[in-house]
N, C-alpha and C. Protein backbone atom coordinates (compact mmCIF):
# COMPACT_ATOMS: atom_id res chain seq x y z
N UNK A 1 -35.36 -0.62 -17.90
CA UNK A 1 -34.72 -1.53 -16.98
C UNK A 1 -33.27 -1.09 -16.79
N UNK A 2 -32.93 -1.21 -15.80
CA UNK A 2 -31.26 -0.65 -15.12
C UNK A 2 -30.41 -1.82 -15.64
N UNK A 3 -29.29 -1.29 -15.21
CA UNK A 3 -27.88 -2.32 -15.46
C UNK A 3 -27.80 -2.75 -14.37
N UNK A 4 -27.75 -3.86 -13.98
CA UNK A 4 -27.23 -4.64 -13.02
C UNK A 4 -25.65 -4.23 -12.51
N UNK A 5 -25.21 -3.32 -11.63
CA UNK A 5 -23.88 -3.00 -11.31
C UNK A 5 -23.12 -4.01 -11.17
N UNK A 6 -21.80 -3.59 -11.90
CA UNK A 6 -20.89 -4.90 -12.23
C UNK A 6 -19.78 -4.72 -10.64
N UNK A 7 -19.43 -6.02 -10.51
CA UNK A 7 -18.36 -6.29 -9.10
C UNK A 7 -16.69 -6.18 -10.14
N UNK A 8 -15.82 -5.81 -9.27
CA UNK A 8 -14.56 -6.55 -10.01
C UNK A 8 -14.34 -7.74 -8.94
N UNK A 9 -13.65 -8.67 -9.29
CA UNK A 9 -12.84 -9.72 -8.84
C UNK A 9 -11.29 -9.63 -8.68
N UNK A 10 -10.82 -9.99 -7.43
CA UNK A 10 -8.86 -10.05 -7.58
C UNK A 10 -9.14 -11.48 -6.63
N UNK A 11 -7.51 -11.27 -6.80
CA UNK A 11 -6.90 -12.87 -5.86
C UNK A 11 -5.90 -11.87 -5.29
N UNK A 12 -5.71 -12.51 -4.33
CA UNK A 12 -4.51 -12.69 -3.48
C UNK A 12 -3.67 -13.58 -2.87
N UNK A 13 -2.76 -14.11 -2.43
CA UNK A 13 -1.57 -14.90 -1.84
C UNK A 13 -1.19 -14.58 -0.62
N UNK A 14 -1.19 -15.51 0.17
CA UNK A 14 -1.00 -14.90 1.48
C UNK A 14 0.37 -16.36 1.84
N UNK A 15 1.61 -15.75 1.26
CA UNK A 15 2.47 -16.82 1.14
C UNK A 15 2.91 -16.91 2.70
N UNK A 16 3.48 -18.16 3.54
CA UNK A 16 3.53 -18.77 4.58
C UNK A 16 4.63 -19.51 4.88
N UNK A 17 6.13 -19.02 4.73
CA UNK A 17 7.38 -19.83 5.28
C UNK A 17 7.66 -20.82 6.42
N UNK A 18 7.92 -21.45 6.14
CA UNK A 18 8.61 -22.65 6.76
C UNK A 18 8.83 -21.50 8.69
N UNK A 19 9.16 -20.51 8.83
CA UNK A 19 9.05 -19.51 10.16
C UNK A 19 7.89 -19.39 10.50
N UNK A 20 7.24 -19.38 9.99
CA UNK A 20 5.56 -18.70 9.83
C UNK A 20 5.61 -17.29 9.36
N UNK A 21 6.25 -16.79 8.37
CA UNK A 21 6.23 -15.61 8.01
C UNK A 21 5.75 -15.08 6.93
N UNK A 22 5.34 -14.39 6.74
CA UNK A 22 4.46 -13.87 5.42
C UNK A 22 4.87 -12.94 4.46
N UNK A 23 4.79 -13.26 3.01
CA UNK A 23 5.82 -12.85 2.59
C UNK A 23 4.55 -11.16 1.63
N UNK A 24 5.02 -10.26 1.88
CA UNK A 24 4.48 -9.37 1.50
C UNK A 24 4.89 -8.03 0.68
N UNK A 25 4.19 -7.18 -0.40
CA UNK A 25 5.05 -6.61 -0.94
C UNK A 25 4.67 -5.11 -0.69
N UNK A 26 5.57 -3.88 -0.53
CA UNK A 26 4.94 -2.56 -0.56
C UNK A 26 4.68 -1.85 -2.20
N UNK A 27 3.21 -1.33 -2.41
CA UNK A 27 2.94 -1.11 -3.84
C UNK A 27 3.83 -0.26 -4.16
N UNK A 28 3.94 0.03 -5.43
CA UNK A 28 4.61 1.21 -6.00
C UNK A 28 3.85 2.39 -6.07
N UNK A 29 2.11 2.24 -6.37
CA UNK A 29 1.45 2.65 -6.89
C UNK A 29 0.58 3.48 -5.45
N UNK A 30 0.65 3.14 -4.54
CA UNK A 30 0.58 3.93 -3.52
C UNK A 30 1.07 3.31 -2.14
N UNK A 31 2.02 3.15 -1.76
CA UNK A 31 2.91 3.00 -1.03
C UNK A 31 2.81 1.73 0.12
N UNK A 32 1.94 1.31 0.22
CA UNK A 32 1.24 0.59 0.93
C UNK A 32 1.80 -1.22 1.18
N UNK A 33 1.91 -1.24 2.42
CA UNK A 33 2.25 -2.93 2.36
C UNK A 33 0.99 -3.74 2.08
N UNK A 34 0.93 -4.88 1.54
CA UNK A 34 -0.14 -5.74 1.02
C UNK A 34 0.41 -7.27 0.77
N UNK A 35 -0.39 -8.50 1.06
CA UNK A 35 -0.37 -9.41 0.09
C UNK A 35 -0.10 -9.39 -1.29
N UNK A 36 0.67 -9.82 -1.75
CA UNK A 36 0.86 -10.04 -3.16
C UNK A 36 -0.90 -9.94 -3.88
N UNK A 37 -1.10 -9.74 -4.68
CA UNK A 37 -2.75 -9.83 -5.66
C UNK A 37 -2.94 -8.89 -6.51
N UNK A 38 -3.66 -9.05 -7.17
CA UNK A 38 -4.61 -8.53 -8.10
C UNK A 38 -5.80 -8.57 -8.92
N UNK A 39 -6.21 -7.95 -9.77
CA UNK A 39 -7.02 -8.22 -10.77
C UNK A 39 -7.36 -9.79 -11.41
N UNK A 40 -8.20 -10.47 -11.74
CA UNK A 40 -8.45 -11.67 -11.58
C UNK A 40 -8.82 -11.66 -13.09
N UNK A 41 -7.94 -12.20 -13.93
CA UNK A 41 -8.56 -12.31 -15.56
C UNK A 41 -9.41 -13.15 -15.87
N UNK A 42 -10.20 -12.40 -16.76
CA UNK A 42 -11.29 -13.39 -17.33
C UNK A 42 -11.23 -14.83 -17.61
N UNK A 43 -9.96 -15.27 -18.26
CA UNK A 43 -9.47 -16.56 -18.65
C UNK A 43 -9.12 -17.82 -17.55
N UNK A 44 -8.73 -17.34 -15.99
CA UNK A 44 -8.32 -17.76 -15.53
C UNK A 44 -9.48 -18.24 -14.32
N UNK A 45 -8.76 -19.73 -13.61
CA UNK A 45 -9.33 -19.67 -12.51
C UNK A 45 -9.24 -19.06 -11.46
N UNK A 46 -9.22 -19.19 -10.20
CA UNK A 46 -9.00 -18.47 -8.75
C UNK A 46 -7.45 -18.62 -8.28
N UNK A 47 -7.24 -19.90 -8.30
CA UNK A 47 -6.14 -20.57 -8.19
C UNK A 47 -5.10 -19.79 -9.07
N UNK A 48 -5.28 -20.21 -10.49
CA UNK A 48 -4.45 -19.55 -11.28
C UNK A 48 -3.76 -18.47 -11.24
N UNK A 49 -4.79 -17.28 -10.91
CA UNK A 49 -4.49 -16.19 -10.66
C UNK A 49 -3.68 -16.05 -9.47
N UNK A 50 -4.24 -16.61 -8.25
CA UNK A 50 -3.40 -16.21 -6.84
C UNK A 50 -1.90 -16.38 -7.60
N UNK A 51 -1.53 -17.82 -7.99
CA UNK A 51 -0.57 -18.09 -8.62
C UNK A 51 0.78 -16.66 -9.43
N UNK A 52 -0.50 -16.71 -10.14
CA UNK A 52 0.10 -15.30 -11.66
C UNK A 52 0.76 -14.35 -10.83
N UNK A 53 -0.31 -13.96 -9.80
CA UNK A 53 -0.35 -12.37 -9.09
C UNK A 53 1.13 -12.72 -8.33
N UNK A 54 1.05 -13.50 -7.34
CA UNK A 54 2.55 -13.73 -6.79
C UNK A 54 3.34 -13.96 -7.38
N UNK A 55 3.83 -14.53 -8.74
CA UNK A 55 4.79 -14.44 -9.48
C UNK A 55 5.17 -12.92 -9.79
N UNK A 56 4.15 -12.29 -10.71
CA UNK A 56 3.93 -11.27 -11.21
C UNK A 56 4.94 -10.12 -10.00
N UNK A 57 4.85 -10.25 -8.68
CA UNK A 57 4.49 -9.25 -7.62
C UNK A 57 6.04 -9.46 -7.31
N UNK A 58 6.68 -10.72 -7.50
CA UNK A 58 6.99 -11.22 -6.26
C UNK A 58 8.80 -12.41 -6.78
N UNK A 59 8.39 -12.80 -8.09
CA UNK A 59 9.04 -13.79 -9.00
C UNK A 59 9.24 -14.87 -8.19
N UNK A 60 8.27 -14.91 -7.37
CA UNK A 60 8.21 -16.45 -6.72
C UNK A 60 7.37 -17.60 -7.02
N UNK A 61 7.29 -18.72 -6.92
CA UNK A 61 6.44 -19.73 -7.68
C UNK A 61 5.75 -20.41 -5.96
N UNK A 62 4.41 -20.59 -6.08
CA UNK A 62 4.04 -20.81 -4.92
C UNK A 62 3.00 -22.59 -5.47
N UNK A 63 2.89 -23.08 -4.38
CA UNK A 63 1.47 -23.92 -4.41
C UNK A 63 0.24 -23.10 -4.03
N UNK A 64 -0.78 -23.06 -4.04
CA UNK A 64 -1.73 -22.51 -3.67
C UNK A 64 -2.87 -23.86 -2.46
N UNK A 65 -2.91 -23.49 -1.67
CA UNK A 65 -3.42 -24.76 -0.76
C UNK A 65 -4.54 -24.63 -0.57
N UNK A 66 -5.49 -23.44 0.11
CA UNK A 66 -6.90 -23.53 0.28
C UNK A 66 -7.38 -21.94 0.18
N UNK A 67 -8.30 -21.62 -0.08
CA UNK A 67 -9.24 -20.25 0.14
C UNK A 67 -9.39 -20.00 1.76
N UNK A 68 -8.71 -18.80 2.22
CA UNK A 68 -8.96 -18.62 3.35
C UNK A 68 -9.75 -17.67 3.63
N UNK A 69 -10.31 -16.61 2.87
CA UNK A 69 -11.42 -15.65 2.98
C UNK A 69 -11.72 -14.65 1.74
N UNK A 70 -12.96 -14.36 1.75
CA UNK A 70 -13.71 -13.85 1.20
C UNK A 70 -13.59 -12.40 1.49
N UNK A 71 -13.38 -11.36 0.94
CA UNK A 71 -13.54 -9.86 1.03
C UNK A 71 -14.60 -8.80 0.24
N UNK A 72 -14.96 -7.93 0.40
CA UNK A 72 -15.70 -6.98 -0.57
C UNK A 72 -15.31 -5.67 0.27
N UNK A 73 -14.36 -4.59 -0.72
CA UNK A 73 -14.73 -3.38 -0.52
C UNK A 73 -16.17 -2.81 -0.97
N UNK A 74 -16.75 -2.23 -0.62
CA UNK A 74 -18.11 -2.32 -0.01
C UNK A 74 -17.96 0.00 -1.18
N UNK A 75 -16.80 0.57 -0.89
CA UNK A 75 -16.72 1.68 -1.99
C UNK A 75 -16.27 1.80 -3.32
N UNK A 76 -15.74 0.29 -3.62
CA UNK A 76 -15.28 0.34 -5.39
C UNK A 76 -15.64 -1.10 -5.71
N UNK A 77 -16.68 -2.15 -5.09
CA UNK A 77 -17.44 -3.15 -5.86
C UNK A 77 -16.42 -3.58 -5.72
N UNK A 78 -14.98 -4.16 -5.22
CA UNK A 78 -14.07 -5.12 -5.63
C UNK A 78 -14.03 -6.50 -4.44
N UNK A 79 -14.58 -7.34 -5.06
CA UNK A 79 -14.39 -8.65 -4.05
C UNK A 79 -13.39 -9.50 -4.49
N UNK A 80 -12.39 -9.91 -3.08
CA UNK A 80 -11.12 -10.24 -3.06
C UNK A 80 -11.16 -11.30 -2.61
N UNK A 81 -10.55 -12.83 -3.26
CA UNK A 81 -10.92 -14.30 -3.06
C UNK A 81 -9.28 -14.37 -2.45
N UNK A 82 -8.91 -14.71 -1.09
CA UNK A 82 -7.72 -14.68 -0.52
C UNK A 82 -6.87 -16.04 -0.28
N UNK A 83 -6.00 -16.82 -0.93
CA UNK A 83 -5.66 -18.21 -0.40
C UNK A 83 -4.23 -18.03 0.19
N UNK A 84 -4.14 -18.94 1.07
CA UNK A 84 -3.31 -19.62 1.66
C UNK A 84 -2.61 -20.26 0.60
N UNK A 85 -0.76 -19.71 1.05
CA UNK A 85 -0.01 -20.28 -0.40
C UNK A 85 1.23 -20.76 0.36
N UNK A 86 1.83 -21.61 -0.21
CA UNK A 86 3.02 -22.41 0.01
C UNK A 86 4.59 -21.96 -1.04
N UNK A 87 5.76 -21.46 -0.21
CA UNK A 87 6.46 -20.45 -1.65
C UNK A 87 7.11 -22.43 -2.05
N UNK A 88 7.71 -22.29 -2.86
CA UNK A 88 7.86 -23.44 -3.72
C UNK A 88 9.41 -22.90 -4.70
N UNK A 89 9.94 -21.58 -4.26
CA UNK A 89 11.41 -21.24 -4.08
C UNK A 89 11.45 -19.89 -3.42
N UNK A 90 12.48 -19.22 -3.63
CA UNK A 90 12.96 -18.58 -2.87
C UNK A 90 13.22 -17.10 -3.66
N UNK A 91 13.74 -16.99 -4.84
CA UNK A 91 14.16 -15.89 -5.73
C UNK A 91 13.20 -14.80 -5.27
N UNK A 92 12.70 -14.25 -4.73
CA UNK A 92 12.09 -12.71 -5.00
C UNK A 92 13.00 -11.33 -5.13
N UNK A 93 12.36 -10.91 -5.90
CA UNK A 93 12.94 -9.40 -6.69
C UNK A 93 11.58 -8.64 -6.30
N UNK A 94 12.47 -7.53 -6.65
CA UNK A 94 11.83 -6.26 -6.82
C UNK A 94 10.91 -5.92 -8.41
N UNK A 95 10.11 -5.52 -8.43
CA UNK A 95 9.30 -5.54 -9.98
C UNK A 95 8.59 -4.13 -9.74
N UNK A 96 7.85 -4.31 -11.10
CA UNK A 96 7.60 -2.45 -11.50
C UNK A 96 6.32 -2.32 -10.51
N UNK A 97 5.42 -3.65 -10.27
CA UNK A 97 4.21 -3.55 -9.36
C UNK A 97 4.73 -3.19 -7.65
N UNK A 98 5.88 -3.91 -7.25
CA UNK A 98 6.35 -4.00 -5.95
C UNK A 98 7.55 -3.05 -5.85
N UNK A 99 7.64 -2.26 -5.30
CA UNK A 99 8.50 -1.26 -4.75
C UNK A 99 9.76 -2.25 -3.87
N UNK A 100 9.42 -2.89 -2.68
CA UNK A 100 10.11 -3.97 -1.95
C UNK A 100 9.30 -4.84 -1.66
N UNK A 101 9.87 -5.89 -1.46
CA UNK A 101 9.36 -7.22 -0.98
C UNK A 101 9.82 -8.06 0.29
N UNK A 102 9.53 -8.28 0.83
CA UNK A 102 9.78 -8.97 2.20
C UNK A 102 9.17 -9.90 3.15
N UNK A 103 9.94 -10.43 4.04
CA UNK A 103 8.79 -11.72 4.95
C UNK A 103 8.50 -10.29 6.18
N UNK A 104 7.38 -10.87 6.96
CA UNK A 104 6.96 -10.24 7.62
C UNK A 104 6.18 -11.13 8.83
N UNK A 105 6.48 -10.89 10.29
CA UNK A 105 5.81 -11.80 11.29
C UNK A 105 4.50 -11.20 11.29
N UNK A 106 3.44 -11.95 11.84
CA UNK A 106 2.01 -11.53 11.88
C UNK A 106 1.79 -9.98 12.58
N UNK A 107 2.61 -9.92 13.78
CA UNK A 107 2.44 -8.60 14.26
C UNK A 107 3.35 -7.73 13.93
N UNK A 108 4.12 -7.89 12.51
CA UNK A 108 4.71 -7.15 11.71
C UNK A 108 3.67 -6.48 10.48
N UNK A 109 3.03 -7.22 10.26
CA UNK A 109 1.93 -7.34 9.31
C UNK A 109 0.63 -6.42 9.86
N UNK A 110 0.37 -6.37 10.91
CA UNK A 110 -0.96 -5.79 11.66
C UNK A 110 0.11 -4.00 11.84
N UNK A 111 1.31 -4.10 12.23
CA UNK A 111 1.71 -2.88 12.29
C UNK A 111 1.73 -1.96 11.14
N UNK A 112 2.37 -2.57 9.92
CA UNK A 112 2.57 -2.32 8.62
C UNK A 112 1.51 -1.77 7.77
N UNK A 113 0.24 -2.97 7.72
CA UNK A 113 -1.21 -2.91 7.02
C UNK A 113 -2.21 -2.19 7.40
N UNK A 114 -2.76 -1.90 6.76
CA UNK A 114 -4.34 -1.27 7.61
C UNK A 114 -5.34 -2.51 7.70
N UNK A 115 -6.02 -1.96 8.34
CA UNK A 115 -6.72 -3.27 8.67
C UNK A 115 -7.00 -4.15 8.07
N UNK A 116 -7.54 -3.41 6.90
CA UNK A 116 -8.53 -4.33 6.21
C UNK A 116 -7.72 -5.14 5.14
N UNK A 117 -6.40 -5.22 4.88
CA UNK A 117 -5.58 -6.12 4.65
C UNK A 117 -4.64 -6.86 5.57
N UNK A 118 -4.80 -6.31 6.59
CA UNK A 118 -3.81 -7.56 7.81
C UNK A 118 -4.99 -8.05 8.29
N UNK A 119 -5.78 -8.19 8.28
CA UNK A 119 -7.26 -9.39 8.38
C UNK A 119 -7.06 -10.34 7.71
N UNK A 120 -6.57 -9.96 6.34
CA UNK A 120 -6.56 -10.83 5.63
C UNK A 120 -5.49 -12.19 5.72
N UNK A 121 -4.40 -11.03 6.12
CA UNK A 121 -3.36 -12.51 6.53
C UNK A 121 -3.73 -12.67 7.93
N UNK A 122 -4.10 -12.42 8.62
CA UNK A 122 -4.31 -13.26 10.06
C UNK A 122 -5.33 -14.16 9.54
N UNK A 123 -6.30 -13.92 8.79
CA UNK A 123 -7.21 -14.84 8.92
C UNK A 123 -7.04 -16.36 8.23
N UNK A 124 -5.23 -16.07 7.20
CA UNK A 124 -4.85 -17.46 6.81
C UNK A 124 -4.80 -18.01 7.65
N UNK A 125 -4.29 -17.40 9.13
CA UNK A 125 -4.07 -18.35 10.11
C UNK A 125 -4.78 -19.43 11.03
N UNK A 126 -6.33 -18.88 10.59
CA UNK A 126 -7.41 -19.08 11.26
C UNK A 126 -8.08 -20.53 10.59
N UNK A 127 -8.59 -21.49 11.12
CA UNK A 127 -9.37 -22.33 10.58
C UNK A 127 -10.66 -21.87 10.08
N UNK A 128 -10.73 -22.39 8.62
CA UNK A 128 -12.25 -22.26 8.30
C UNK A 128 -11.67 -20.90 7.05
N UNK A 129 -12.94 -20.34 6.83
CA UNK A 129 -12.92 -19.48 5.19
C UNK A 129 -13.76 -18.56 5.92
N UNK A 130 -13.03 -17.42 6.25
CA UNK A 130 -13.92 -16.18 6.60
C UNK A 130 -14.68 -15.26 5.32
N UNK A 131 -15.48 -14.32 5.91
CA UNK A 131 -16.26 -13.32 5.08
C UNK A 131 -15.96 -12.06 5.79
N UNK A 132 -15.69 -11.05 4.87
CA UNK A 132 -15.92 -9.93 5.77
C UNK A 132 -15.90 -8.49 4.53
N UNK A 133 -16.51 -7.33 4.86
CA UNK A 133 -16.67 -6.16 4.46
C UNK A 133 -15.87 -5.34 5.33
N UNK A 134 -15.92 -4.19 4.50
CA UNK A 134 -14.29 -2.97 4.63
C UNK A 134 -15.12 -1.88 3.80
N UNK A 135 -14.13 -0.59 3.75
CA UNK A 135 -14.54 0.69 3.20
C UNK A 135 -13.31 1.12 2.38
N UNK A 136 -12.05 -0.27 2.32
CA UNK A 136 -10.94 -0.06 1.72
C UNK A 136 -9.79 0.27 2.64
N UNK A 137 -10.14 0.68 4.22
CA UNK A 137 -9.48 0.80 5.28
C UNK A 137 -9.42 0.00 6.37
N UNK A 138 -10.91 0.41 6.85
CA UNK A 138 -11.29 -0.08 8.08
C UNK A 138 -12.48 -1.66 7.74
N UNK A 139 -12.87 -2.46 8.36
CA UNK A 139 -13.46 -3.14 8.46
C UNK A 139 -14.89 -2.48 9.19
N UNK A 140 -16.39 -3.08 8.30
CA UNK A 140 -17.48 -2.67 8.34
C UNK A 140 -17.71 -3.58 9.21
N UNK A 141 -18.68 -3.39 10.35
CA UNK A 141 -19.25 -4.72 11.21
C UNK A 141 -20.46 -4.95 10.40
């Protein structure tokens, strides 16, 4: 009998200013603008984590308000639980995960991201809890 192939899990934050702007960080680790997120620990809930990861990313303290979509890179098993977050101050720094950090307008965000992470923040914007598949770039139909 086979192993059942294991998924990873992350969270992400898709923080939302009082402008409508989104607050986003470029990795260190390969250069890239993104939502604040990560890795989703065993111990924790969904919530929690979005929480951790934007601190962690970002040294900001957020509310976390609702799940706005569902992701799966579809080439490294990683499905990404995305919420809609509220910042709750203001302090962000620079950290060893985030290279810079910054707000960003939606079609700042679509210029910046590749797709398959500026989906992700447009789709905070969207009513309802989307689903969608990617290849880590592009979005799979």
């Amino acid at each position: 009998m086979s192993e059942t192939p294991r998924h990873s899990v992350s969270v992400a934050g898709i923080v939302v200013n009082d402008e409508g702007e989104v607050l986003v960080v470029r990795r260190r680790d390969n250069g890239h603008w993104e939502p604040p997120g990560g890795v989703l620990e065993l111990s924790e809930t969904f919530e929690n984590g979005a929480r951790r990861e934007v601190l962690e990313e970002t040294g900001m303290t957020v509310r976390v308000d609702h799940l706005t979509g569902v992701y799966k890179n579809m080439k490294r098993g990683v499905v990404a639980l995305v919420f809609r977050c509220t910042p709750l101050n203001e302090p962000i720094r620079v950290t060893d995960e985030a290279a810079e950090i910054r707000w960003m307008t939606l079609d700042e965000v679509r210029e910046a991201m590749t797709p398959a992470y500026a989906v992700r923040v447009a789709d905070a914007f969207e009513a309802g809890t989307q689903t969608r598949a990617h290849d880590g770039v592009n979005l799979l139909p």
